[in-house]
Each structure stands twice: as C-alpha cells, then as structure tokens.
PDB file of N, CA and C in Angstrom:
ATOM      1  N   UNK A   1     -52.460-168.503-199.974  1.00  0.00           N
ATOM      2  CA  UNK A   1     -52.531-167.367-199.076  1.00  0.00           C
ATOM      3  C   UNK A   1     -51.376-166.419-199.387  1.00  0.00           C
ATOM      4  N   UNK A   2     -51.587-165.233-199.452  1.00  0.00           N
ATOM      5  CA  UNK A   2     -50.200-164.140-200.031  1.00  0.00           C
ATOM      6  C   UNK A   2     -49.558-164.093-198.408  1.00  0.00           C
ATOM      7  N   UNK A   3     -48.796-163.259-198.948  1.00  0.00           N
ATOM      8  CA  UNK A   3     -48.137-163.177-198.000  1.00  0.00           C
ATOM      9  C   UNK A   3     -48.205-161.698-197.132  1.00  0.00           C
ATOM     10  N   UNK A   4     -47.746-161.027-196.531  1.00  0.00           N
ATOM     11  CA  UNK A   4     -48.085-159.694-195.863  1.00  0.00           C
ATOM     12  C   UNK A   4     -46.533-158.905-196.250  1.00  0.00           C
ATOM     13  N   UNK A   5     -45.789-159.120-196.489  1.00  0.00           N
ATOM     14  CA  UNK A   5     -44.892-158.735-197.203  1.00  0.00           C
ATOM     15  C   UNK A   5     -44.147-157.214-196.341  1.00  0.00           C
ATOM     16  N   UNK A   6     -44.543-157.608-194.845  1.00  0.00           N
ATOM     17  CA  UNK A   6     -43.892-156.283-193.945  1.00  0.00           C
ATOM     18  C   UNK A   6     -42.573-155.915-194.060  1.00  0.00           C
ATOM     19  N   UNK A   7     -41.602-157.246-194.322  1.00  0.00           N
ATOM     20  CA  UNK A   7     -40.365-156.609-194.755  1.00  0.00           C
ATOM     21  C   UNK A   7     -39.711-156.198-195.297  1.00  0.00           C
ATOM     22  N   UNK A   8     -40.907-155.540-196.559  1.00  0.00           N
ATOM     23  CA  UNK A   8     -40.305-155.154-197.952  1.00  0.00           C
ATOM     24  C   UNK A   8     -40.466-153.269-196.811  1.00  0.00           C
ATOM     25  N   UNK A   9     -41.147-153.474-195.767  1.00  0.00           N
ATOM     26  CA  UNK A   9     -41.472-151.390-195.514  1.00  0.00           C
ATOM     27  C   UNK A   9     -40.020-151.399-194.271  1.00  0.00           C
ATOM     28  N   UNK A  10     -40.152-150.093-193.655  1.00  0.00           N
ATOM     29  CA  UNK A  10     -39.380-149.826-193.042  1.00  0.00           C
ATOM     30  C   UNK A  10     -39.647-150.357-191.408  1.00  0.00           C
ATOM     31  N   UNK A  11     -38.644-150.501-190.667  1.00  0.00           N
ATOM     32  CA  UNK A  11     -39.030-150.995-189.080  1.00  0.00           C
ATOM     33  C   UNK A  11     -40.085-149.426-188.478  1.00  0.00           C
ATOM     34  N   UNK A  12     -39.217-148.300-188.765  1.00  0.00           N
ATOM     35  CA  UNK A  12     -40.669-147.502-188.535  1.00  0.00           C
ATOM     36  C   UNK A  12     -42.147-147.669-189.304  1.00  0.00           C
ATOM     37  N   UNK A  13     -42.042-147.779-190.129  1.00  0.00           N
ATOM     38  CA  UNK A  13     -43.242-148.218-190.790  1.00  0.00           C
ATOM     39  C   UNK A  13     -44.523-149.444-189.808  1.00  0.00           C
ATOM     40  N   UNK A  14     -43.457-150.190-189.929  1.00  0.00           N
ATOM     41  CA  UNK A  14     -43.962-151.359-189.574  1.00  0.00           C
ATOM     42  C   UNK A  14     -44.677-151.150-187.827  1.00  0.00           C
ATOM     43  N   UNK A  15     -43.695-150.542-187.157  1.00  0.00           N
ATOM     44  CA  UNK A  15     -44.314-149.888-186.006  1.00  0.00           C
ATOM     45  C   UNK A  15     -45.298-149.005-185.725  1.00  0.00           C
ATOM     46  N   UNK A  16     -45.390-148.279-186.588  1.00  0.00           N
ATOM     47  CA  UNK A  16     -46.481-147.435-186.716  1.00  0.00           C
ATOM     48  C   UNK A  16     -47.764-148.070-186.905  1.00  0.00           C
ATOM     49  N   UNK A  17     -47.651-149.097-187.788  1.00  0.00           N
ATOM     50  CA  UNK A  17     -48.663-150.030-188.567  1.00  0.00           C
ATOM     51  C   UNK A  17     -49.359-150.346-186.991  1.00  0.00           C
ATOM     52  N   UNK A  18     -48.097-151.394-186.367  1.00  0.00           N
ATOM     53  CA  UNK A  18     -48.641-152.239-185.321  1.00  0.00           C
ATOM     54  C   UNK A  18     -49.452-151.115-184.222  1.00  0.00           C
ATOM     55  N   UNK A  19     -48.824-150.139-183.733  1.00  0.00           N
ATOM     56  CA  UNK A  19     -49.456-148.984-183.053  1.00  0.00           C
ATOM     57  C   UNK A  19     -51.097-148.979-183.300  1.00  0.00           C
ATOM     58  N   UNK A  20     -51.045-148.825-184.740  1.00  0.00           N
ATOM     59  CA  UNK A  20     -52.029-148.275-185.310  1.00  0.00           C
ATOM     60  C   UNK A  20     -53.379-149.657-184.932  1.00  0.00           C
ATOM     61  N   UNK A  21     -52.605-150.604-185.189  1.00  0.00           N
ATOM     62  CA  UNK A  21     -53.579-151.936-185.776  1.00  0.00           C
ATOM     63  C   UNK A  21     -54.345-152.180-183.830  1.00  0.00           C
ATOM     64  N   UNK A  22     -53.380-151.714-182.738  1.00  0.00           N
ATOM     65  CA  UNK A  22     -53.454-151.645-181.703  1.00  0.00           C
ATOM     66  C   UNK A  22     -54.850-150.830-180.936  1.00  0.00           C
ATOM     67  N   UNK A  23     -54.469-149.616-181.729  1.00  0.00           N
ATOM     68  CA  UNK A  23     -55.419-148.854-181.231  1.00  0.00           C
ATOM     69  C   UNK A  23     -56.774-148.591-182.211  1.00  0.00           C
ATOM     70  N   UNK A  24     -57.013-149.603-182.912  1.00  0.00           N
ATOM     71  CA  UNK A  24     -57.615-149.879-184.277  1.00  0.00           C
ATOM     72  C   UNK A  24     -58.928-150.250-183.686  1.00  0.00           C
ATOM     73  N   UNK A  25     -59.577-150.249-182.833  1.00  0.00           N
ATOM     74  CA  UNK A  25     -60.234-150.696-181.539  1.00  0.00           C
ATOM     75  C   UNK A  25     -60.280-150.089-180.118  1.00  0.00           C
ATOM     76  N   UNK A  26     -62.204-149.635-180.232  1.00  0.00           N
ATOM     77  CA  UNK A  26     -62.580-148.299-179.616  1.00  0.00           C
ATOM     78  C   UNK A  26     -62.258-148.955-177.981  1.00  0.00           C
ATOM     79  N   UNK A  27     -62.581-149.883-177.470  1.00  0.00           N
ATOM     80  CA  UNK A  27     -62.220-150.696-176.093  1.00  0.00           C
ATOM     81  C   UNK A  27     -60.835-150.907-175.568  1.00  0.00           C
ATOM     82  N   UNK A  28     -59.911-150.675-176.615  1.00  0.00           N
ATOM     83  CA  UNK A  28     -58.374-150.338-176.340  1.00  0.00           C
ATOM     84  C   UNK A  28     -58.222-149.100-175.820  1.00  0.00           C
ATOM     85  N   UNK A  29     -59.051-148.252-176.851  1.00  0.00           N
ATOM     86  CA  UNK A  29     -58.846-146.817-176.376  1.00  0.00           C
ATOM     87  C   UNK A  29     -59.596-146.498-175.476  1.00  0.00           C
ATOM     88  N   UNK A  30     -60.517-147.053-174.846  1.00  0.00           N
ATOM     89  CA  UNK A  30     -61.229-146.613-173.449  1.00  0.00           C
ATOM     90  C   UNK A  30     -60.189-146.594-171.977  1.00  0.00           C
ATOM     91  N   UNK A  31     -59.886-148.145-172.447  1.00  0.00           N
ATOM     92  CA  UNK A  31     -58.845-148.932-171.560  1.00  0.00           C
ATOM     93  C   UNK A  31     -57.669-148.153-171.470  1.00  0.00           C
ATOM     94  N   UNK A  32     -56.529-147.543-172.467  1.00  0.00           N
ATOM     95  CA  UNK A  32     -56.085-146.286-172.139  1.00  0.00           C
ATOM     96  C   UNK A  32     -56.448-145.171-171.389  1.00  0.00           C
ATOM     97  N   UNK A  33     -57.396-144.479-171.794  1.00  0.00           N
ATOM     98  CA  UNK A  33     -58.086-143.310-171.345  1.00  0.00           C
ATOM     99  C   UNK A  33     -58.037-143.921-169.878  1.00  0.00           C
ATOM    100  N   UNK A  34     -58.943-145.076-169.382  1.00  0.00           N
ATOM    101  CA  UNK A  34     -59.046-145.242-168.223  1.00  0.00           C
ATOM    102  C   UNK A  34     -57.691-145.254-167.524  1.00  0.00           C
ATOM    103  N   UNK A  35     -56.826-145.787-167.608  1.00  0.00           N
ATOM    104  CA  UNK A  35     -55.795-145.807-167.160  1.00  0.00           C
ATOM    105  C   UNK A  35     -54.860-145.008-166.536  1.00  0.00           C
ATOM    106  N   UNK A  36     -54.952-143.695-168.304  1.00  0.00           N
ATOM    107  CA  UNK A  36     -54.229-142.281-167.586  1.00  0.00           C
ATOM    108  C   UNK A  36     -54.928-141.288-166.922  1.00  0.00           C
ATOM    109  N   UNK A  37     -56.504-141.555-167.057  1.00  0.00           N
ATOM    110  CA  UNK A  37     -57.078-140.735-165.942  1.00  0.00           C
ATOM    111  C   UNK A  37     -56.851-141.772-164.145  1.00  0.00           C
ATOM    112  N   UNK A  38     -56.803-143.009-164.419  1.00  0.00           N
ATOM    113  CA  UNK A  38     -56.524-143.414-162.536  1.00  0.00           C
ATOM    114  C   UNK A  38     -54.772-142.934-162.635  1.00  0.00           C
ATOM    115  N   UNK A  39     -53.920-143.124-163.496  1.00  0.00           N
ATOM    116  CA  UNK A  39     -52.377-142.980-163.156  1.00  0.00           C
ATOM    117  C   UNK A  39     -51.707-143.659-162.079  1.00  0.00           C
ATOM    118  N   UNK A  40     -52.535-144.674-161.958  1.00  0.00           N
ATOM    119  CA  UNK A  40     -51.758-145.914-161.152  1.00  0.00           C
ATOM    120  C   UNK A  40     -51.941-147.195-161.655  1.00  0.00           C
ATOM    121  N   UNK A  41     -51.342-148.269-161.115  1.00  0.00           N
ATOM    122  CA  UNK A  41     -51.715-149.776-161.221  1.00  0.00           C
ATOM    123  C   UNK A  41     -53.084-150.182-161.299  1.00  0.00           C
ATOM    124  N   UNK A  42     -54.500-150.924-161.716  1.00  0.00           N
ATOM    125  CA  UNK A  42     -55.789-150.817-161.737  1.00  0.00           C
ATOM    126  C   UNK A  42     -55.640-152.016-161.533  1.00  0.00           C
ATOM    127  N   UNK A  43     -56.252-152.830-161.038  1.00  0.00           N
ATOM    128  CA  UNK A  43     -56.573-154.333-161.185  1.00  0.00           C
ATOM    129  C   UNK A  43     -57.740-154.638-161.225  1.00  0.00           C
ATOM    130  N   UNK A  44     -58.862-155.094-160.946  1.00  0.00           N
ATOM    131  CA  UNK A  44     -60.552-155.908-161.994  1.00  0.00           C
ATOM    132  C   UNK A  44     -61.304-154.463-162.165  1.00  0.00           C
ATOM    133  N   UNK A  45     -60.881-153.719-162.217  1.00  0.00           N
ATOM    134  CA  UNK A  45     -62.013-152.079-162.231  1.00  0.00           C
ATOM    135  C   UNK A  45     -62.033-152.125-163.931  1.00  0.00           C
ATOM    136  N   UNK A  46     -61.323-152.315-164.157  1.00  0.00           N
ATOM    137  CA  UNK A  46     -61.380-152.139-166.184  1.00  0.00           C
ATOM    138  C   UNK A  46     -62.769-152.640-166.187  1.00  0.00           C
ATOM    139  N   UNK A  47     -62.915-154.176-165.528  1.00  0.00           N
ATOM    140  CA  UNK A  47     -64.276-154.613-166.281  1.00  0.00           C
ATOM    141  C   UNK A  47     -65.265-153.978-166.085  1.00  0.00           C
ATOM    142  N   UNK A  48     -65.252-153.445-165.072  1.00  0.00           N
ATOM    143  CA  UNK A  48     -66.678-152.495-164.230  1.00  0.00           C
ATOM    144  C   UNK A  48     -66.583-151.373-165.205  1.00  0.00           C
ATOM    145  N   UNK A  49     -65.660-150.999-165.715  1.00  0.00           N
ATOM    146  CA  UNK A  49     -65.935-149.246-166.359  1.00  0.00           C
ATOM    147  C   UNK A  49     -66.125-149.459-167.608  1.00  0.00           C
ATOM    148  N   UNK A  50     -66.063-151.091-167.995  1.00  0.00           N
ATOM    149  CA  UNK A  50     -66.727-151.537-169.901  1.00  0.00           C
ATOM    150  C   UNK A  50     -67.791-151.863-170.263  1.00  0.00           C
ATOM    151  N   UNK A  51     -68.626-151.858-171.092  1.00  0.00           N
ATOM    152  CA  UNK A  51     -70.008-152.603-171.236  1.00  0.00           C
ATOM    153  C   UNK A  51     -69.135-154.258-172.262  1.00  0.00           C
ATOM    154  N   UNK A  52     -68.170-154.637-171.366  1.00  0.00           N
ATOM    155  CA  UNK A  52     -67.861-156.008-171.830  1.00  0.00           C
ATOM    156  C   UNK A  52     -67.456-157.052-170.815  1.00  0.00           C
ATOM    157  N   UNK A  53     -67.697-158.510-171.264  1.00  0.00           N
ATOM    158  CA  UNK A  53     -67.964-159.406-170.153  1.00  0.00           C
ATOM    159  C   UNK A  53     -65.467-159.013-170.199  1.00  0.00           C
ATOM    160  N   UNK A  54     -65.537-160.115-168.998  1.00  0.00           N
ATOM    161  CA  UNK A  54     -64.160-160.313-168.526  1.00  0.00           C
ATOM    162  C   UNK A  54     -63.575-161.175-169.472  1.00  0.00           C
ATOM    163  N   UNK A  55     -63.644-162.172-170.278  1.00  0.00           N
ATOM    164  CA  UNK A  55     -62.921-162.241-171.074  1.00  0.00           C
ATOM    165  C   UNK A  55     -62.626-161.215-172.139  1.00  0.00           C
ATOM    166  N   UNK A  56     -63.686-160.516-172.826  1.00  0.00           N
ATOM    167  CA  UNK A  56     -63.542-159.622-173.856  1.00  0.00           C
ATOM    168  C   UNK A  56     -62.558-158.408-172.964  1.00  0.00           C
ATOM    169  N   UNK A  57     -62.300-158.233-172.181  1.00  0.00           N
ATOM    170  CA  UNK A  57     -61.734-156.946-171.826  1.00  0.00           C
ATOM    171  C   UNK A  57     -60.162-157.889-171.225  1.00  0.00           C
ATOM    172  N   UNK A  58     -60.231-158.956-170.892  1.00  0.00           N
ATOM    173  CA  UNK A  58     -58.774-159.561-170.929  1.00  0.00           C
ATOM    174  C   UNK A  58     -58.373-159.645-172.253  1.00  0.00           C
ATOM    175  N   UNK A  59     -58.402-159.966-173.208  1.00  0.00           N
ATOM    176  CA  UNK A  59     -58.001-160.031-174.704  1.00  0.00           C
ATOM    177  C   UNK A  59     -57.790-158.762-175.445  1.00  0.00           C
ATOM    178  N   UNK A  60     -58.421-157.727-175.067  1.00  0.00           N
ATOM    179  CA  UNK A  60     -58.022-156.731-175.200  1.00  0.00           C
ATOM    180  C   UNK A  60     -56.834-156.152-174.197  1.00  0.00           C
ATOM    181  N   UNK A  61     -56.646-155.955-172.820  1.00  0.00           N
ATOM    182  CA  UNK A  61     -55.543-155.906-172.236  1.00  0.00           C
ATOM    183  C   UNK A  61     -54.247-156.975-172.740  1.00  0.00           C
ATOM    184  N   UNK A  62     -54.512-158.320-173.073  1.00  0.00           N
ATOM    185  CA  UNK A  62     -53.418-159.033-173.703  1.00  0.00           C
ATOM    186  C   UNK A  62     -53.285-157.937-175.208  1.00  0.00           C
ATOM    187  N   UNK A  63     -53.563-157.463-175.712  1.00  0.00           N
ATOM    188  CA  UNK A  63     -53.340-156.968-177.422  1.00  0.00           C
ATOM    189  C   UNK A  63     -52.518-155.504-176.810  1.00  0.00           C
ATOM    190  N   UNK A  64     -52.994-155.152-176.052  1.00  0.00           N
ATOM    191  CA  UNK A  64     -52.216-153.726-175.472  1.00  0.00           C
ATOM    192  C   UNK A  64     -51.380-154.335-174.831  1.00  0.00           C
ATOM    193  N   UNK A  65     -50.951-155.211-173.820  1.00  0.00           N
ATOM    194  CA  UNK A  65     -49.871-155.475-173.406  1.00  0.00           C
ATOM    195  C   UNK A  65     -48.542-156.040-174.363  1.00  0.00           C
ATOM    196  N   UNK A  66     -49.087-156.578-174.867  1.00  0.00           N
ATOM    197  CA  UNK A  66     -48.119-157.384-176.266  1.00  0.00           C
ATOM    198  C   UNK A  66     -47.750-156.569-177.098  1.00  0.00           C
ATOM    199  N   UNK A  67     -48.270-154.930-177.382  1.00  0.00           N
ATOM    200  CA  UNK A  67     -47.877-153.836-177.916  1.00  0.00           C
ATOM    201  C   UNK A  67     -46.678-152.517-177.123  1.00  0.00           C
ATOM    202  N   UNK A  68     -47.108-153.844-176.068  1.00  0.00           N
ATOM    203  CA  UNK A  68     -45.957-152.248-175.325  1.00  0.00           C
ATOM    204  C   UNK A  68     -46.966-151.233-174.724  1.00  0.00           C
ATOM    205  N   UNK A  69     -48.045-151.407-174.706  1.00  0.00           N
ATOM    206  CA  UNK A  69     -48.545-149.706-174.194  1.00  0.00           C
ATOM    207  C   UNK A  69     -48.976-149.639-172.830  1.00  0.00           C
ATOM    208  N   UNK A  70     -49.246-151.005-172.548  1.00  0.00           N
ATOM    209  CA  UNK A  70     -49.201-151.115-170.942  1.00  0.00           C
ATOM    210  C   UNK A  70     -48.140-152.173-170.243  1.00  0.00           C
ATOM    211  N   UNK A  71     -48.592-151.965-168.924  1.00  0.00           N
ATOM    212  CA  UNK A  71     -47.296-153.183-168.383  1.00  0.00           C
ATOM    213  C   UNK A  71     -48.587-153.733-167.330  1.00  0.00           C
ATOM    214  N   UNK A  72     -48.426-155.080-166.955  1.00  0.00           N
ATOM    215  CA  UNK A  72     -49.039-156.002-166.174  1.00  0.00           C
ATOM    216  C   UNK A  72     -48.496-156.476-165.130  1.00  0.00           C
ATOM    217  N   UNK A  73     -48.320-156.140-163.900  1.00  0.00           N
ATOM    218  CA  UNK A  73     -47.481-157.041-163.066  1.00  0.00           C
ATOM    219  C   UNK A  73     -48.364-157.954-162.092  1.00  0.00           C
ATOM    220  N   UNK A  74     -48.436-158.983-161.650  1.00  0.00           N
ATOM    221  CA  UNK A  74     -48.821-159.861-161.061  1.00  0.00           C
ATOM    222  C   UNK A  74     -49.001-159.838-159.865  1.00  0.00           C
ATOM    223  N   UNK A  75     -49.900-158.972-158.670  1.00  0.00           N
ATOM    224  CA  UNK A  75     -50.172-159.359-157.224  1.00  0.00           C
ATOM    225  C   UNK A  75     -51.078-159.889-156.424  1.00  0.00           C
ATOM    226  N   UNK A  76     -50.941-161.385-155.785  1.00  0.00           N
ATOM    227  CA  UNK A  76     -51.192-162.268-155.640  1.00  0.00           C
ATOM    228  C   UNK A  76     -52.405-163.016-156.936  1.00  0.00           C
ATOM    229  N   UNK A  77     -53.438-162.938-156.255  1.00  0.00           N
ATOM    230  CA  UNK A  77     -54.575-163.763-157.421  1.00  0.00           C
ATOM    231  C   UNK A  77     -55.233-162.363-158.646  1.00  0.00           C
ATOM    232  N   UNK A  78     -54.638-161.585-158.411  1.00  0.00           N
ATOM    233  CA  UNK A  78     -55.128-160.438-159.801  1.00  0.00           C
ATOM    234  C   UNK A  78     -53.901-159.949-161.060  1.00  0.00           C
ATOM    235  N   UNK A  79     -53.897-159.168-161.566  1.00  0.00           N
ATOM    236  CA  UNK A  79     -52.741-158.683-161.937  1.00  0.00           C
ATOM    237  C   UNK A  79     -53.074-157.244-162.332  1.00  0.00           C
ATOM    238  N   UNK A  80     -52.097-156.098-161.902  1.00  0.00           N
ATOM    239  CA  UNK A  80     -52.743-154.701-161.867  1.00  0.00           C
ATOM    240  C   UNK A  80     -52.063-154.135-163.296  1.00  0.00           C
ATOM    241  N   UNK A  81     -52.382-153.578-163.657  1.00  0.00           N
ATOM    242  CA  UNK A  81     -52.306-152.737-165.258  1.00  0.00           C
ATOM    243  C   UNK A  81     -51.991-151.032-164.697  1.00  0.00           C
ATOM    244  N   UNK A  82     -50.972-151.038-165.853  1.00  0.00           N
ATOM    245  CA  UNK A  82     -50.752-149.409-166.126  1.00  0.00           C
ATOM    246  C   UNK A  82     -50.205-149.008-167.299  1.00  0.00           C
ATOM    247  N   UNK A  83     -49.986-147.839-167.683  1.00  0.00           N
ATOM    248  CA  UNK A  83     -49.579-147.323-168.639  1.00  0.00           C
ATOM    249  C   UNK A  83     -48.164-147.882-168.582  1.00  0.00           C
ATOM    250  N   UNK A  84     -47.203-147.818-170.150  1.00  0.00           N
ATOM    251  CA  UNK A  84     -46.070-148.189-170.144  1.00  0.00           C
ATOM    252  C   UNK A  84     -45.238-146.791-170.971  1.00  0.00           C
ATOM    253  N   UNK A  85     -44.957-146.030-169.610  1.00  0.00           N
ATOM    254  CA  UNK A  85     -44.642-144.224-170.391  1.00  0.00           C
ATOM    255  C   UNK A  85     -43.775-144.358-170.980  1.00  0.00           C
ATOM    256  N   UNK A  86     -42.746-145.152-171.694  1.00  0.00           N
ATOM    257  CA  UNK A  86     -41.809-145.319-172.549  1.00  0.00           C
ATOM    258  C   UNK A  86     -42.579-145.476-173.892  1.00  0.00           C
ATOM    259  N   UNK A  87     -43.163-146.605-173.936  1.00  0.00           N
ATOM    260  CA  UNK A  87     -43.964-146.940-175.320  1.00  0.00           C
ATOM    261  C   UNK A  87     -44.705-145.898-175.530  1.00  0.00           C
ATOM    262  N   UNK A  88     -45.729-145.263-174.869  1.00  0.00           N
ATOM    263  CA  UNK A  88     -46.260-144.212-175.298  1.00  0.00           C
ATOM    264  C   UNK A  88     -45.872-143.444-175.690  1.00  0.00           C
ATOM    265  N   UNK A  89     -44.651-142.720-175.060  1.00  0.00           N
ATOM    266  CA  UNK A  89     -43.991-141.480-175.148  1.00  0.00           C
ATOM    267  C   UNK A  89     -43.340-141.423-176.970  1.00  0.00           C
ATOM    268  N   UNK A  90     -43.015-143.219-177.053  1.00  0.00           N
ATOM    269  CA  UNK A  90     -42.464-143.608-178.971  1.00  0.00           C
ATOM    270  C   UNK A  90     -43.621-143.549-179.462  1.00  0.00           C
ATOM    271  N   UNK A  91     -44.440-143.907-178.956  1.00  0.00           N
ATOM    272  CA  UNK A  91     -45.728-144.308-180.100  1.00  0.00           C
ATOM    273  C   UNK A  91     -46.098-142.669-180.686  1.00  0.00           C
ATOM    274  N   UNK A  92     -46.527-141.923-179.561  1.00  0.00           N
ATOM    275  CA  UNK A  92     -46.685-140.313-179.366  1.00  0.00           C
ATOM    276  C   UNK A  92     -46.231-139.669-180.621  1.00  0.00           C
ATOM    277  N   UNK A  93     -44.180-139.934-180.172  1.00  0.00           N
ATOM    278  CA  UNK A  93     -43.526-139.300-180.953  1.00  0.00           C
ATOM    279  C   UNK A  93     -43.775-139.886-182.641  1.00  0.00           C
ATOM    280  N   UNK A  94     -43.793-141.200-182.730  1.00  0.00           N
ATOM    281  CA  UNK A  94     -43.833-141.888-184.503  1.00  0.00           C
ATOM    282  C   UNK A  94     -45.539-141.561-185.255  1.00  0.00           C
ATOM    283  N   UNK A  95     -46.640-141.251-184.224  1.00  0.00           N
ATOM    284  CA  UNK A  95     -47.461-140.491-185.066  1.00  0.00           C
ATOM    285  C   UNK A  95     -47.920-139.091-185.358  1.00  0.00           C
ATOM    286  N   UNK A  96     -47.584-138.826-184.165  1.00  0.00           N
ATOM    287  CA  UNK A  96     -46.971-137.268-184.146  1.00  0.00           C
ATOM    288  C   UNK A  96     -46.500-137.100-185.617  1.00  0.00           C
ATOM    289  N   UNK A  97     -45.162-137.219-185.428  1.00  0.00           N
ATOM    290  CA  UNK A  97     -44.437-137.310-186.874  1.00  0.00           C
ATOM    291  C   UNK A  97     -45.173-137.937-188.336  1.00  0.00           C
ATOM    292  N   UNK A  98     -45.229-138.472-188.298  1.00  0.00           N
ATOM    293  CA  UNK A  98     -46.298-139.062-189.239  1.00  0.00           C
ATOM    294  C   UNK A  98     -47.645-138.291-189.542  1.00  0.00           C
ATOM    295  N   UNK A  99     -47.839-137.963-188.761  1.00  0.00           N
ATOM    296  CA  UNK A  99     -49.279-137.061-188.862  1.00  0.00           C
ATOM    297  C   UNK A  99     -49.022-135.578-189.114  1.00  0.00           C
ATOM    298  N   UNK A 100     -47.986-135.271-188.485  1.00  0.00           N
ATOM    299  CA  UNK A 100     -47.289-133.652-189.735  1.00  0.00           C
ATOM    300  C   UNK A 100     -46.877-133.779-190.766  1.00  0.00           C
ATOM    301  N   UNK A 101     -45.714-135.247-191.283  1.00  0.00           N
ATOM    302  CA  UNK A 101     -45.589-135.145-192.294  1.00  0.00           C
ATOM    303  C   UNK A 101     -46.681-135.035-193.120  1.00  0.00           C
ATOM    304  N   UNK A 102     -47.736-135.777-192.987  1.00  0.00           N
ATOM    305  CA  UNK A 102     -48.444-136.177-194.330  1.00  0.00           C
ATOM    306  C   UNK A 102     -49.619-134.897-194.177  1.00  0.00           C
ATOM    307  N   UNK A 103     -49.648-134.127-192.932  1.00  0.00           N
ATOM    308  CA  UNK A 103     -50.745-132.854-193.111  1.00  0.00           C
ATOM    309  C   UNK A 103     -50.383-131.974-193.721  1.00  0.00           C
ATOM    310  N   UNK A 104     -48.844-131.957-193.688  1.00  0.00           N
ATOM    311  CA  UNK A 104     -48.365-130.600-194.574  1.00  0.00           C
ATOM    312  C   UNK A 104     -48.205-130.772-196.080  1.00  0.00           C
ATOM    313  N   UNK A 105     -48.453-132.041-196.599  1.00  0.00           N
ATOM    314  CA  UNK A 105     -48.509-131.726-197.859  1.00  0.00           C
ATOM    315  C   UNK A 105     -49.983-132.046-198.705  1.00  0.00           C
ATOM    316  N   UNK A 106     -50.502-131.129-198.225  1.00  0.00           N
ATOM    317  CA  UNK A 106     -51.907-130.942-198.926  1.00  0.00           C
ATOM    318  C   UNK A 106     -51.852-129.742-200.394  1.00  0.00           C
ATOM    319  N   UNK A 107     -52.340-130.568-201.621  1.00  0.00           N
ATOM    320  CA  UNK A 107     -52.471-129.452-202.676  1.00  0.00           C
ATOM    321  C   UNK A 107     -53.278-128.320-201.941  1.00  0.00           C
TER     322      UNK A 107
END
C-alpha cells in the first residue's frame, strides 16, 4: 500500500485538501446550506430536510464535525448542530485565496 505522502505539501495545503475532501459531498453541502439558512442550533430536522435515512445523515454530520465546520453540543437525549463561524470564516478565507491565485493565471 503507498503511502499518501501529505507531509511532503504544506499545512495550508493539506487544509485545503481536507476542506475540500469535506465538502467533496453534495449532502454535506445541503447540511451547510441548511444550517446557515436556520442560523441557530438544529437538532433531528436535518433528517426531515434529506432524502437520507438517520444514519446516513449522522455520518455525514460526524465528517463535518471532525472538520471543524460545525459544532455539536449535547441537550438532553438529542444533540443540536450549528455552524462553526471560525472554521468557516478560515476555510472561506484559504479557498478564496486559492481560487484567485490559480484564476489569475490563465494563458
């Protein structure tokens, strides 16, 4: 098995990657969208607004949470979800950047 060899790139690099590999998956990005259109805590409504059963839409909230882009806090038997405006606000800024650099140099 090779190896993935991430530490030969840069820690931005590598972040960008993970960002990317994050939102690499159209049900992540719903699950966002949903989120910053409620702009509060959500707790079991994700599943109602997916055409996916409750595990598939927990495994996806675990892959966004483990990325930083949301936060989960725990009240009583649910746990409510929201955006995490720090991570976003980096993620924003590192493709942002990334996405001018590499538009402006077109032959």
């Amino acid at each position: 098995m090779g190896l993935s060899k991430t530490e030969e790139f840069s820690k931005e690099q590598n972040e960008i990657a993970a960002i990317a590999k994050v939102l690499g998956h159209p049900a992540r990005i719903a699950i966002l969208q949903y989120l910053a259109e409620k702009k509060s805590c959500v707790c079991g409504d994700i599943v109602d607004e997916l055409p996916l059963s409750q595990s598939t839409v927990s495994q996806h909230l675990k892959e966004l949470k483990m990325a930083g882009l949301i936060k989960g806090e725990i009240e009583g038997p649910s746990v409510c979800y929201c955006i995490d405006a720090k991570t976003i606000t980096k993620a924003n800024k590192l493709l942002g950047d990334l996405l001018m650099e590499v538009g402006n140099n077109c032959c």
